[in-house]
C-alpha atoms as a PDB file:
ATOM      1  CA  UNK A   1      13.272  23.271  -1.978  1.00  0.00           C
ATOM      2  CA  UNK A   2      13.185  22.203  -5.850  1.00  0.00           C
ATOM      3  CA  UNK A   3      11.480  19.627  -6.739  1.00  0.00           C
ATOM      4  CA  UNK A   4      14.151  17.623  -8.180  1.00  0.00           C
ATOM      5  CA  UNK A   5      15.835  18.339  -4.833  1.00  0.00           C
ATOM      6  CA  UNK A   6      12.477  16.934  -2.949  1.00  0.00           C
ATOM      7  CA  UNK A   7      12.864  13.604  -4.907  1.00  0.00           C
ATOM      8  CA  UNK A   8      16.479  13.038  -4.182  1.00  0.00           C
ATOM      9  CA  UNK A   9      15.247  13.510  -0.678  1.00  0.00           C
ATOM     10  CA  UNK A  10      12.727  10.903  -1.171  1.00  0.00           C
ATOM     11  CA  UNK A  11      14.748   8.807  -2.750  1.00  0.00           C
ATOM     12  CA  UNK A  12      17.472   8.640  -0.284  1.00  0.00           C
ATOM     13  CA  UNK A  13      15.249   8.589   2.948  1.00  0.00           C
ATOM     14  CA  UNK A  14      14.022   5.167   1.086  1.00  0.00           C
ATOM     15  CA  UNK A  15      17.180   3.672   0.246  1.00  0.00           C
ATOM     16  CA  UNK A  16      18.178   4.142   3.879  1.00  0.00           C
ATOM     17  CA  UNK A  17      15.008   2.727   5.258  1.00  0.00           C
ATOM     18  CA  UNK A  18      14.666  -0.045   2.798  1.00  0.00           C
ATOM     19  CA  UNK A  19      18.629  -0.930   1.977  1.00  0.00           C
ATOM     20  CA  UNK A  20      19.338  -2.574   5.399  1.00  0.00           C
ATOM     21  CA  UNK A  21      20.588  -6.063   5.103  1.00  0.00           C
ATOM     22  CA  UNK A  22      21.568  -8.569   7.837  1.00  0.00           C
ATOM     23  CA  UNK A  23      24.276 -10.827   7.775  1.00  0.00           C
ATOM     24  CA  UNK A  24      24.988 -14.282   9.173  1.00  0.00           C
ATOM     25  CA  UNK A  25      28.251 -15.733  11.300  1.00  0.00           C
ATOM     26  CA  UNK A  26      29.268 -17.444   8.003  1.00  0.00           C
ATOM     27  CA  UNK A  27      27.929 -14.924   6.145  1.00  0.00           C
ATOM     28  CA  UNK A  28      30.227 -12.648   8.118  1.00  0.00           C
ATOM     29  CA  UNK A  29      33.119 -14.779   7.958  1.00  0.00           C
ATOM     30  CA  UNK A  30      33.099 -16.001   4.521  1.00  0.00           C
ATOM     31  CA  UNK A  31      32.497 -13.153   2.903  1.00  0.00           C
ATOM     32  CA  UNK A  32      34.083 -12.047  -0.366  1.00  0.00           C
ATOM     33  CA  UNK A  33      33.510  -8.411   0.262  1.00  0.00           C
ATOM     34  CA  UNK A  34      34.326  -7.137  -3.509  1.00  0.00           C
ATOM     35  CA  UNK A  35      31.111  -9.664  -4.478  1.00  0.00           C
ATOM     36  CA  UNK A  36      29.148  -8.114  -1.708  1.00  0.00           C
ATOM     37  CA  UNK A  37      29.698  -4.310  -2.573  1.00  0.00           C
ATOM     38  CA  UNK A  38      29.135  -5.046  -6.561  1.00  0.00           C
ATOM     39  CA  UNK A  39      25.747  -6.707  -5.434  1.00  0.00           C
ATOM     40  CA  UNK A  40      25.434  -3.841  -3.322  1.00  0.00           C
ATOM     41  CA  UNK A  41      25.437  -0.861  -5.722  1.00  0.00           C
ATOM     42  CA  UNK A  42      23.870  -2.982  -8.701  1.00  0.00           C
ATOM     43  CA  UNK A  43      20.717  -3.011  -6.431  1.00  0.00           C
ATOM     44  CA  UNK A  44      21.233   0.846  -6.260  1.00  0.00           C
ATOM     45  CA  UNK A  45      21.724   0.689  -2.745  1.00  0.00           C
ATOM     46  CA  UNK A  46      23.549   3.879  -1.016  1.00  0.00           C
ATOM     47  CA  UNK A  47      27.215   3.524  -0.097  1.00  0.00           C
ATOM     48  CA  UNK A  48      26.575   3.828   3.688  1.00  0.00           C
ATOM     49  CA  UNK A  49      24.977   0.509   3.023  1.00  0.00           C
ATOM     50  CA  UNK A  50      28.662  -1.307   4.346  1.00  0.00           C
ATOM     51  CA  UNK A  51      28.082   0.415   7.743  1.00  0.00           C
ATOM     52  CA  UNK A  52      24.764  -1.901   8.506  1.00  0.00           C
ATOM     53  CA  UNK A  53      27.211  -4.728   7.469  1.00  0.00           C
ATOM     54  CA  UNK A  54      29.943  -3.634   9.700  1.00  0.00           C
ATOM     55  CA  UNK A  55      27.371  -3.645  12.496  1.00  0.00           C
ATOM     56  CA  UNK A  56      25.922  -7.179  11.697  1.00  0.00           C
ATOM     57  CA  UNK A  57      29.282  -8.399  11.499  1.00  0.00           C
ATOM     58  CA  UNK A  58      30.493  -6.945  14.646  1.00  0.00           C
ATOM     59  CA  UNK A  59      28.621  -9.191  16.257  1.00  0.00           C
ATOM     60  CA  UNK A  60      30.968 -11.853  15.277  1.00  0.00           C
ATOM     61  CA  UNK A  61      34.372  -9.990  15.584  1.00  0.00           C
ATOM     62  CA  UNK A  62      34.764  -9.563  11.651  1.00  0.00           C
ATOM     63  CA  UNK A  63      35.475  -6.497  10.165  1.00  0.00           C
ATOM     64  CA  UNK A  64      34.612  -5.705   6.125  1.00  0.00           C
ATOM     65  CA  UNK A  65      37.725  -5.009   3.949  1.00  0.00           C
ATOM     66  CA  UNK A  66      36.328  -1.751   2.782  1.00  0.00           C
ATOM     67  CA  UNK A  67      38.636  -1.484   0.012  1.00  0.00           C
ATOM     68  CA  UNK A  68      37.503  -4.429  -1.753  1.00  0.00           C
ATOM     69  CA  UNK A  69      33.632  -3.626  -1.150  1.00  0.00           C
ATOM     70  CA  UNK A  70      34.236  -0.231  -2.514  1.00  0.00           C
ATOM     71  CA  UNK A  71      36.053  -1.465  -5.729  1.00  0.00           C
ATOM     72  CA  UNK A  72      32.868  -3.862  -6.128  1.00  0.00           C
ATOM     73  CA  UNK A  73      30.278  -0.977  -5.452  1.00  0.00           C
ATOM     74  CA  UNK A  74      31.616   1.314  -7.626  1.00  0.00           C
ATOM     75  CA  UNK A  75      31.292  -1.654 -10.612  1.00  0.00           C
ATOM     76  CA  UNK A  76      28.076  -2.426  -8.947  1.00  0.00           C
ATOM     77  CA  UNK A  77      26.538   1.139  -9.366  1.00  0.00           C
ATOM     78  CA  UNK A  78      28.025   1.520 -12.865  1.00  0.00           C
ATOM     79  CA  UNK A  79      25.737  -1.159 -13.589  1.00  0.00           C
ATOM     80  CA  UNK A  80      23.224  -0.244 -12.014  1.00  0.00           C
ATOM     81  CA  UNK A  81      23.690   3.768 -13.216  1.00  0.00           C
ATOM     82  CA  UNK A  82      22.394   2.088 -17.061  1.00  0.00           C
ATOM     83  CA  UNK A  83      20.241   3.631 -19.330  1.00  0.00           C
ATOM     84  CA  UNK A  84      17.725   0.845 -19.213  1.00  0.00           C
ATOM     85  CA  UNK A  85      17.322   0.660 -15.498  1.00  0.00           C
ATOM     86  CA  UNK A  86      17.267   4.747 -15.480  1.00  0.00           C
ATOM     87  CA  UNK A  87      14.125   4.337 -18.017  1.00  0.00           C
ATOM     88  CA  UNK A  88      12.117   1.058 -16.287  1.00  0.00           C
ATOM     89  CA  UNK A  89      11.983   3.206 -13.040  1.00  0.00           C
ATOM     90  CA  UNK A  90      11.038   6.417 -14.958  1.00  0.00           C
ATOM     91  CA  UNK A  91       8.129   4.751 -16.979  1.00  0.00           C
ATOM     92  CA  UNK A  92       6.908   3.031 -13.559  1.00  0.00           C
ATOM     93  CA  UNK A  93       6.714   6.379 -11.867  1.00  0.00           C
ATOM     94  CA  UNK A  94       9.852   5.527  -9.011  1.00  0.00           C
ATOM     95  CA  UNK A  95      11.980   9.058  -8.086  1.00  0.00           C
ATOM     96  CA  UNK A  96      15.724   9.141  -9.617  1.00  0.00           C
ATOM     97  CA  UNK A  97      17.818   6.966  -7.728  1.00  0.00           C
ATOM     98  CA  UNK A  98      20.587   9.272  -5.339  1.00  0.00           C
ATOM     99  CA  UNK A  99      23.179   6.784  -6.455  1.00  0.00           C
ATOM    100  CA  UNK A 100      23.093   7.657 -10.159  1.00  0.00           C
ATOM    101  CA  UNK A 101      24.856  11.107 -11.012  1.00  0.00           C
ATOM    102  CA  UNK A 102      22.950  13.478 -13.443  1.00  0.00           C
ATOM    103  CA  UNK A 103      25.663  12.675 -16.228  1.00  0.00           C
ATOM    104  CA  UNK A 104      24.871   9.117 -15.626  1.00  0.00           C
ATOM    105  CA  UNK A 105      22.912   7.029 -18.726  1.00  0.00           C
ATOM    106  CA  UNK A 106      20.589   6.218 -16.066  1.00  0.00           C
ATOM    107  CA  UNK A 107      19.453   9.978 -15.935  1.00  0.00           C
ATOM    108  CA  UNK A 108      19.134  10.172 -19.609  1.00  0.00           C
ATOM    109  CA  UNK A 109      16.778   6.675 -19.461  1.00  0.00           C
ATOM    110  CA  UNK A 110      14.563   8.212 -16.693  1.00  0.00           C
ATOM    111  CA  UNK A 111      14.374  11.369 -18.217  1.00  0.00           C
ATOM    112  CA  UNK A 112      13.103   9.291 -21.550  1.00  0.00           C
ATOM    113  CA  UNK A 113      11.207   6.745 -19.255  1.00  0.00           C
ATOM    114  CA  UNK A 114       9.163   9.759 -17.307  1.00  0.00           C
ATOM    115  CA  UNK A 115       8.261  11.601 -20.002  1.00  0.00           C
ATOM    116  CA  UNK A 116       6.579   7.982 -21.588  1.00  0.00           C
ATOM    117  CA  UNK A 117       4.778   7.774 -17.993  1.00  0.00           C
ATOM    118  CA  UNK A 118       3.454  11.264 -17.389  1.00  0.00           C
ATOM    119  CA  UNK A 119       0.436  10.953 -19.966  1.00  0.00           C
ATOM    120  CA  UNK A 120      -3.322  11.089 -19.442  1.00  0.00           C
ATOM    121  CA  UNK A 121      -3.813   7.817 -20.196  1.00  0.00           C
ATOM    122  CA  UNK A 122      -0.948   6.182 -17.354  1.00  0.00           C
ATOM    123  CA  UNK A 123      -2.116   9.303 -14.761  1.00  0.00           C
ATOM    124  CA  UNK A 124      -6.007   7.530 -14.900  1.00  0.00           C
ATOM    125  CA  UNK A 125      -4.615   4.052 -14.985  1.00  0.00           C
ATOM    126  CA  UNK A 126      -2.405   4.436 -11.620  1.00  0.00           C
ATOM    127  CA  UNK A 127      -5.224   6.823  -9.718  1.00  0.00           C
ATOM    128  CA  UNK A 128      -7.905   3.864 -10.854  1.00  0.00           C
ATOM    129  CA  UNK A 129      -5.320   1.622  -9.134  1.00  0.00           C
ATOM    130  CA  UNK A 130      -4.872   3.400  -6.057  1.00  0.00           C
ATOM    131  CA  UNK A 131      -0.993   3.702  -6.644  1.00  0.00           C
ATOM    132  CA  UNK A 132       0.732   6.483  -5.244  1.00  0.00           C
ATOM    133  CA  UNK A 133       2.154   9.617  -7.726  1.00  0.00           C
ATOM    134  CA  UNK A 134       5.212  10.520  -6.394  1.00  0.00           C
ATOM    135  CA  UNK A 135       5.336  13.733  -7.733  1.00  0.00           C
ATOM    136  CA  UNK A 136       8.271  12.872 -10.886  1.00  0.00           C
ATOM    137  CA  UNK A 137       6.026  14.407 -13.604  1.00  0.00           C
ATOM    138  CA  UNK A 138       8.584  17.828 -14.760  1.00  0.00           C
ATOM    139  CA  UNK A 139       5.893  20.732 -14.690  1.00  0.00           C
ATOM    140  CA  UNK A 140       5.259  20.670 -18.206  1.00  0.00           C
ATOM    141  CA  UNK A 141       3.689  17.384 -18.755  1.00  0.00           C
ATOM    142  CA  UNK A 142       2.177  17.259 -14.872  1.00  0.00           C
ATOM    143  CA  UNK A 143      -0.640  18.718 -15.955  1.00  0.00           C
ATOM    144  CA  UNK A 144      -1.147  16.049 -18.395  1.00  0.00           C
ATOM    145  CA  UNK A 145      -0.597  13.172 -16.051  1.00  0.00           C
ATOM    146  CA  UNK A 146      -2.916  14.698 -13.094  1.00  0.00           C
ATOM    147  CA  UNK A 147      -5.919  15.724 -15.485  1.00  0.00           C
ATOM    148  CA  UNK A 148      -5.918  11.601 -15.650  1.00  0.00           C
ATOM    149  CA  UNK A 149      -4.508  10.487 -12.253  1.00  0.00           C
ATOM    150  CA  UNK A 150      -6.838  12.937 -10.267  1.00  0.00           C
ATOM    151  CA  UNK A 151     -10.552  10.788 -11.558  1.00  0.00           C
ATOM    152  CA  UNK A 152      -8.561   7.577 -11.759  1.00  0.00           C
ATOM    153  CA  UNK A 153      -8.074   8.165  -7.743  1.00  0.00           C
ATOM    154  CA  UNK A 154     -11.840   9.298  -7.257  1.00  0.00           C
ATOM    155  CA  UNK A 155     -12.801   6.217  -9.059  1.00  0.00           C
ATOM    156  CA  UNK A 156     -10.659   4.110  -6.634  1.00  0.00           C
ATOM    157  CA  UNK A 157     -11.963   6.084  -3.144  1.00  0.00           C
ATOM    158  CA  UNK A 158     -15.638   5.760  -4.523  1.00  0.00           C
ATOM    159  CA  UNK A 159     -15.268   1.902  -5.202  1.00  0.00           C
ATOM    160  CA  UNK A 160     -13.191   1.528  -1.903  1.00  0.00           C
ATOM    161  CA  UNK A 161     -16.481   3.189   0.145  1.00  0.00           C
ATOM    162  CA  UNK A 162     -18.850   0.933  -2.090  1.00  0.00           C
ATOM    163  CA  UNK A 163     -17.231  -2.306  -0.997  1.00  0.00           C
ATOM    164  CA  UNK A 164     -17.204  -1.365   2.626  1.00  0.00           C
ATOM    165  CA  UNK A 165     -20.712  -0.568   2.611  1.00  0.00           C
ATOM    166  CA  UNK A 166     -21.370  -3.721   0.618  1.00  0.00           C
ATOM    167  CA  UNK A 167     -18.931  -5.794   3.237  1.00  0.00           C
ATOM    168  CA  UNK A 168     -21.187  -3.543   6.279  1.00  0.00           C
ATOM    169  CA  UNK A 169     -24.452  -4.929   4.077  1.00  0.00           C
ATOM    170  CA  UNK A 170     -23.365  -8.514   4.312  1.00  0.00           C
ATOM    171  CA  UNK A 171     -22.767  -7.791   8.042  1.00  0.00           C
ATOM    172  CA  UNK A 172     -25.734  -6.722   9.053  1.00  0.00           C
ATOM    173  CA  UNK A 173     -27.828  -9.550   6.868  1.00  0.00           C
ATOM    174  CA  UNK A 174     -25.640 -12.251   9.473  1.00  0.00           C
ATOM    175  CA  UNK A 175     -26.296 -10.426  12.147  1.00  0.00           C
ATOM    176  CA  UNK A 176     -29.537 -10.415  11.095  1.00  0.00           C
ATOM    177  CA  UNK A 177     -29.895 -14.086  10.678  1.00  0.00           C
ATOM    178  CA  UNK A 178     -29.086 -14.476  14.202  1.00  0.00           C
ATOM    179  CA  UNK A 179     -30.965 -12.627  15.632  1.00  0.00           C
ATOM    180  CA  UNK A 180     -33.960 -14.034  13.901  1.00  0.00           C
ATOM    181  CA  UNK A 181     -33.113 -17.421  14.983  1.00  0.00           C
ATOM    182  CA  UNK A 182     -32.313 -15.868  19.029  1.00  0.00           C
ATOM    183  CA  UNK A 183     -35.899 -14.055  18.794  1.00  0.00           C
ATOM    184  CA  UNK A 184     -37.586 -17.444  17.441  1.00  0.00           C
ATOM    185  CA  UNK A 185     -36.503 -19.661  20.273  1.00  0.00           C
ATOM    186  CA  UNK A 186     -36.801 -17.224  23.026  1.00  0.00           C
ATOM    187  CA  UNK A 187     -40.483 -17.183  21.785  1.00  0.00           C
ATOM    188  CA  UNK A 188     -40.305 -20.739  21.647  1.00  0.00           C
ATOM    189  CA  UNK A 189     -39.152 -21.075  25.134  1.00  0.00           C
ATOM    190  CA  UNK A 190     -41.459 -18.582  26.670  1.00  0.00           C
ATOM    191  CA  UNK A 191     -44.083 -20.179  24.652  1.00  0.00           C
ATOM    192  CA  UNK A 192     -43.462 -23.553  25.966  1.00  0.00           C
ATOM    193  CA  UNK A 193     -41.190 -24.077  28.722  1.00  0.00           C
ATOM    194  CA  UNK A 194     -43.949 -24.602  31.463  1.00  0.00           C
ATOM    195  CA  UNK A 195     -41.264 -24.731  33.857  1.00  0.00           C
ATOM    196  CA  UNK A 196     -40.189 -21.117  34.050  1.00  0.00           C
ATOM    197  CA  UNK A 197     -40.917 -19.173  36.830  1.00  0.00           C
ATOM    198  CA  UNK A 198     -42.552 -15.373  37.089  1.00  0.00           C
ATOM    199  CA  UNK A 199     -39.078 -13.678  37.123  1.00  0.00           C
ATOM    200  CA  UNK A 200     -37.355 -15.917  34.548  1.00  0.00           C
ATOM    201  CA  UNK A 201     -40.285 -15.508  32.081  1.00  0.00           C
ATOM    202  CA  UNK A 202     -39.964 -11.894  32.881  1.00  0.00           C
ATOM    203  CA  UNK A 203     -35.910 -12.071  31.892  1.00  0.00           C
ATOM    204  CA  UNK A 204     -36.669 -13.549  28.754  1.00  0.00           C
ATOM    205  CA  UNK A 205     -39.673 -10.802  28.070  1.00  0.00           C
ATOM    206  CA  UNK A 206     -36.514  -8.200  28.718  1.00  0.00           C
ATOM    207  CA  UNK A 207     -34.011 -10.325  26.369  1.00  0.00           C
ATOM    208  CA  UNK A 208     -36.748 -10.709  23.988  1.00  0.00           C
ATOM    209  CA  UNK A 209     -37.913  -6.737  23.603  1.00  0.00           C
ATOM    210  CA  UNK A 210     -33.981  -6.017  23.678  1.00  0.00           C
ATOM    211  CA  UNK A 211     -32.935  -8.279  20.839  1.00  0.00           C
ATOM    212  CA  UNK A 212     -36.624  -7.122  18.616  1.00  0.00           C
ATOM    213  CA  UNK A 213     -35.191  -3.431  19.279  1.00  0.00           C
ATOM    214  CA  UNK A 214     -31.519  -4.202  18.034  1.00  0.00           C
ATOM    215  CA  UNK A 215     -33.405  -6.260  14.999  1.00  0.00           C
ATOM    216  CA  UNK A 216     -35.137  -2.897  14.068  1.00  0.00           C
ATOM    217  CA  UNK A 217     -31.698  -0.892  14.768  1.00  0.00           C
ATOM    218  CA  UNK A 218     -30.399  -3.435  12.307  1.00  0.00           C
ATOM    219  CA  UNK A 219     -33.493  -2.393   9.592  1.00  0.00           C
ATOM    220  CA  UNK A 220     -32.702   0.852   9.985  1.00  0.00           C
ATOM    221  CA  UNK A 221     -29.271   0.725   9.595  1.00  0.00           C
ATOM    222  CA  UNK A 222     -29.488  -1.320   6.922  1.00  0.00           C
ATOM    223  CA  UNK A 223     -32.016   1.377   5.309  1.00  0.00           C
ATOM    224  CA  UNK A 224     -29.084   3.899   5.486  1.00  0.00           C
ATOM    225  CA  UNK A 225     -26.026   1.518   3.849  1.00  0.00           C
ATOM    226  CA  UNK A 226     -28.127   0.856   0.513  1.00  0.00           C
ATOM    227  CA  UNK A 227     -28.963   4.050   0.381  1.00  0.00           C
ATOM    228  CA  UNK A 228     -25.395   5.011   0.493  1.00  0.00           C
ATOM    229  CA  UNK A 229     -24.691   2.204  -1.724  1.00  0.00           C
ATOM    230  CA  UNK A 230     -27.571   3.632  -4.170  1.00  0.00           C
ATOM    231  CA  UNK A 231     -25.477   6.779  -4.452  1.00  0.00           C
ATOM    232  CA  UNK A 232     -22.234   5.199  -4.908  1.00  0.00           C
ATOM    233  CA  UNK A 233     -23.448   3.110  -7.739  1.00  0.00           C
ATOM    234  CA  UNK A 234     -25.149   6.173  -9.695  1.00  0.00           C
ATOM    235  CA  UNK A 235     -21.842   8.023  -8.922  1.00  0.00           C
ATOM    236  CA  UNK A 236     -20.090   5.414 -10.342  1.00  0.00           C
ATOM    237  CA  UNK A 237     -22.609   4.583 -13.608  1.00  0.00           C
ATOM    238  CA  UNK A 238     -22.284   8.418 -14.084  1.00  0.00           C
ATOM    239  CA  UNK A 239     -18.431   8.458 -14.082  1.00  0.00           C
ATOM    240  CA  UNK A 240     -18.717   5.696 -16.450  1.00  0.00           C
ATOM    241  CA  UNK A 241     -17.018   3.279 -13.953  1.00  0.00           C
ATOM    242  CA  UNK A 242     -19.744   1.077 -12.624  1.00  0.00           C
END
């Protein structure tokens, strides 16, 4: 499969998943369906878009004059189908729209519009964001877009691992907290409470050595996350991204 065939694909597996609209009762019933299928196609939605409104207005025994909503669509996707529209979703990296034919203004736009977004400079801006490339880059200019996109997104996973480990650090210091404040008045208690007899003095020896050994399981793990956070930073300071 081509890869202009792939993004049709794409495209039209989105529209269908995306392009579903409900309708109302007096949605349903007062509906001027040439309005409805110009809105329709200006928002580049596919023409099997009027079946999901023939289903939501089953429900209330109304039935869509096709023939008006396709009049409206087809003004709605010659709007749509513009030059302008064709070259905002090519410089923002979105696949050609299935609606729009290849004579269309719109494929002349996104053809202009691509080539704009397939640089160096966009590539490292939208991996450093963590946006997705949806492979729209023609194969002579790809090159140029992934030599950016490709340590943009390393950047990104590296700084998405740092603040985990930095959220996992903050963890462990409450946990920590706790514990110290458990371990003090269980000593306290045992310390103290004159009251306690030989087996509940013994339970609170048990508690005690149990929360001391997950306070040094804490230490240790703690140990480990800077360390990893250590590495992450020099990564980063050595990418020129700290």
């Amino acid at each position: 499969m081509t890869q202009s065939r792939r993004l049709v694909l794409f495209g039209l597996v989105s529209f269908l998943v995306h392009g579903c609209s409900t309708m109302s009762k007096s949605e349903c019933q007062n509906a001027d369906w040439r309005i409805i299928g110009y809105e329709d196609g200006a928002n580049g939605s596919l023409a099997a878009q009027i079946g999901e409104r023939r289903k939501a207005c089953a429900k209330y025994d109304v039935t869509p004059d096709k023939v008006a909503y396709d009049a409206g669509y087809r003004e709605g996707i010659v709007a749509f189908c513009s030059y302008q529209r064709g070259q905002q979703q090519g410089m923002t990296g979105e696949v050609f729209s299935p609606v729009c034919s290849q004579e269309s203004d719109y494929r002349t736009g996104y053809d202009d519009g691509v080539l704009r977004y397939c640089t160096y400079d966009i590539g490292y801006t939208e991996g450093l964001a963590g946006r997705e490339y949806r492979r729209v880059c023609p194969g002579d200019v790809e090159g140029d877009f992934l030599a950016g996109y490709e340590p943009g997104k390393h950047i990104n996973f590296l700084r998405g691992r740092l603040n985990n480990f930095l959220s996992t650090l903050n963890n462990i210091d409450d946990e920590q907290l706790k514990l110290e404040k458990q371990i003090d008045a269980l000593k306290g208690r045992i310390a103290y409470d004159k009251d306690l007899s030989s087996k509940q003095r013994a339970d609170l020896l048990s508690e005690l050595d149990r929360l001391k050994d997950r306070s040094h399981g804490l230490d240790n793990e703690q140990t480990e996350v800077e360390g990893q956070i250590d590495e992450l930073r020099h990564e980063l300071g050595r990418l020129g991204a700290d």
